[in-house]
C-alpha atoms as a PDB file:
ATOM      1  CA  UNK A   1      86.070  90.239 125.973  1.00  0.00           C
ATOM      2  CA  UNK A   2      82.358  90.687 125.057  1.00  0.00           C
ATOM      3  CA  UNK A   3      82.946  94.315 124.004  1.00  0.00           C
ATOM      4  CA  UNK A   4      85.891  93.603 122.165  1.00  0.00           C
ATOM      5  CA  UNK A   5      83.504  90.884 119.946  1.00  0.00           C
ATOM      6  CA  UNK A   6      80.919  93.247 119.765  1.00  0.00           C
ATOM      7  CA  UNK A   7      83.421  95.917 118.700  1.00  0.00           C
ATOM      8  CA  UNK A   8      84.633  92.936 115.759  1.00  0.00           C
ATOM      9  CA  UNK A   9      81.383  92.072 114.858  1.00  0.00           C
ATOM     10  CA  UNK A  10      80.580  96.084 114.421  1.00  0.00           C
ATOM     11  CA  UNK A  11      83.665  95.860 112.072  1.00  0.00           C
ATOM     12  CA  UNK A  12      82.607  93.222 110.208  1.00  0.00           C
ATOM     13  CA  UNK A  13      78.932  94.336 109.479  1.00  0.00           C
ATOM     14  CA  UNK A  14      80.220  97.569 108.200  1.00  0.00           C
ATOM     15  CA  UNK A  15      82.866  95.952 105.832  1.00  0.00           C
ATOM     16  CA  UNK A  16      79.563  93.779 104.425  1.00  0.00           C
ATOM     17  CA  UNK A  17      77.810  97.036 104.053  1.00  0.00           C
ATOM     18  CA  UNK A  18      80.142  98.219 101.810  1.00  0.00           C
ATOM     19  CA  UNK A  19      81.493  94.985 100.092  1.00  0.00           C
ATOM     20  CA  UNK A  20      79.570  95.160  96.987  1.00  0.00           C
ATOM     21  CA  UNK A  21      79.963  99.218  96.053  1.00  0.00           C
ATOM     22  CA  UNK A  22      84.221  98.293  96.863  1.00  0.00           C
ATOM     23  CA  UNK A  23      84.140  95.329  94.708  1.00  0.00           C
ATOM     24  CA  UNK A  24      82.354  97.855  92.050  1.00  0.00           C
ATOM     25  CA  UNK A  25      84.678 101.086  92.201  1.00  0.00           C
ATOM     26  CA  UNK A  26      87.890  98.233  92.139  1.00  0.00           C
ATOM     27  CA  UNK A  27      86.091  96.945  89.303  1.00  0.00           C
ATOM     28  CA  UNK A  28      85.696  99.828  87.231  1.00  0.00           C
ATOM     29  CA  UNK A  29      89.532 100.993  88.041  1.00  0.00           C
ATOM     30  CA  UNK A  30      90.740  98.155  86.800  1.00  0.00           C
ATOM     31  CA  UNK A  31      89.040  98.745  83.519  1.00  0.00           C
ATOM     32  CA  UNK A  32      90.079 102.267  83.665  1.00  0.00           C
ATOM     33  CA  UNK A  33      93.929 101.296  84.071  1.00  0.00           C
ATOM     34  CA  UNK A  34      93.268  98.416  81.310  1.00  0.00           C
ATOM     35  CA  UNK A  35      92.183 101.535  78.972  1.00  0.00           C
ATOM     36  CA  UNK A  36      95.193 103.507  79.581  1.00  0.00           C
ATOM     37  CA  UNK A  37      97.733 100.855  79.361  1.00  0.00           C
ATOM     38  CA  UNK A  38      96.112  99.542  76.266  1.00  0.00           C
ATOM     39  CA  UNK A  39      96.990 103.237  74.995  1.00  0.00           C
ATOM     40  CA  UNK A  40     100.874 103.141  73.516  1.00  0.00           C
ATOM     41  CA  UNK A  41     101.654 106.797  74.373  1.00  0.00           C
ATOM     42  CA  UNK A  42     100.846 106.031  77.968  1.00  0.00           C
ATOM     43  CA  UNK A  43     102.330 102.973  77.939  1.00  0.00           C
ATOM     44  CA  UNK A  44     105.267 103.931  76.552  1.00  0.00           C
ATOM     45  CA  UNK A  45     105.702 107.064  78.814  1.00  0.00           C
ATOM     46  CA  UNK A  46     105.271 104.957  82.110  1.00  0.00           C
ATOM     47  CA  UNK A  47     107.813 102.785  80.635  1.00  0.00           C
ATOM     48  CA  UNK A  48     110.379 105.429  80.348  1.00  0.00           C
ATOM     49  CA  UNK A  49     109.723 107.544  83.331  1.00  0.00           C
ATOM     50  CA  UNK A  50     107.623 105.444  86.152  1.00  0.00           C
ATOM     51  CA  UNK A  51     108.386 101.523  85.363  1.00  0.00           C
ATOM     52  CA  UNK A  52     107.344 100.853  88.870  1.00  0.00           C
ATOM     53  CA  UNK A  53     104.140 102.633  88.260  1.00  0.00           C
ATOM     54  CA  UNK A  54     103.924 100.206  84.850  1.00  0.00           C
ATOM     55  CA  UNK A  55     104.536  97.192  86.793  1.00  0.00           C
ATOM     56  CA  UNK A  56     102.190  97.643  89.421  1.00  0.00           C
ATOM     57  CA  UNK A  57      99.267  98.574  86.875  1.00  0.00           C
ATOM     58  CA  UNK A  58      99.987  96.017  84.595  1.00  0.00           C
ATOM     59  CA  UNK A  59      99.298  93.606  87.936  1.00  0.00           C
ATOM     60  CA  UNK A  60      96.331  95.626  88.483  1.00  0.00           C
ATOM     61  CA  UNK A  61      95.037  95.517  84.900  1.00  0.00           C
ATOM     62  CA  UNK A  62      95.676  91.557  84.660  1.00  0.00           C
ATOM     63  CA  UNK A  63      93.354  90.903  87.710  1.00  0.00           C
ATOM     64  CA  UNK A  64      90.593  88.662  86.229  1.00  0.00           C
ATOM     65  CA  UNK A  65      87.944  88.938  89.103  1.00  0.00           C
ATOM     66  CA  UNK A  66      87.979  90.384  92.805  1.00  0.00           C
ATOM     67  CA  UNK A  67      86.900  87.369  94.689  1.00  0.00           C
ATOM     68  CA  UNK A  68      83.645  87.177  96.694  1.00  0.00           C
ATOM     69  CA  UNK A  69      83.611  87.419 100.539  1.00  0.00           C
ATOM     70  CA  UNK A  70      84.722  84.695 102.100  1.00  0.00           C
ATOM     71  CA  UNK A  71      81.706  82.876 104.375  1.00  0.00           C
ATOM     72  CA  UNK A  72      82.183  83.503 108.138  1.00  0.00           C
ATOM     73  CA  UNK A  73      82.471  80.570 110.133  1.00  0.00           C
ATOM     74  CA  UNK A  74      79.133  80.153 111.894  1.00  0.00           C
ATOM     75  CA  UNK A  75      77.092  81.729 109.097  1.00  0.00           C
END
């Protein structure tokens, strides 16, 4: 049982480690696919030909702010 906590909390600091440049490269995708959608050629195409692909990035796109990392209990 220790190793297996020891193996979790291994998980855990990594996913810390690389919380903030994640949260960045989401961020700047999510501009990107703003920028493309806001385009009516692309929009337009996706409409006609991939309207699940339109869906999904208009979900994307509407995402106002990737929330912050939740405090772990005992921190």
């Amino acid at each position: 049982m220790e190793r297996e906590l020891a193996a979790l909390q291994t998980q855990v600091k990594s996913v810390e480690e690389t919380y903030g440049i994640d949260n960045l490269h989401l961020t700047v995708a999510r501009g990107y696919i703003a920028k493309l959608l806001a385009n009516s050629r692309i929009a337009r195409w996706l409409a006609n030909y991939r309207q699940e692909y339109l869906g999904e990035f208009e979900k994307i796109a509407e995402i106002d702010a990737i929330g912050p990392l939740p405090d772990r209990p005992g921190t």
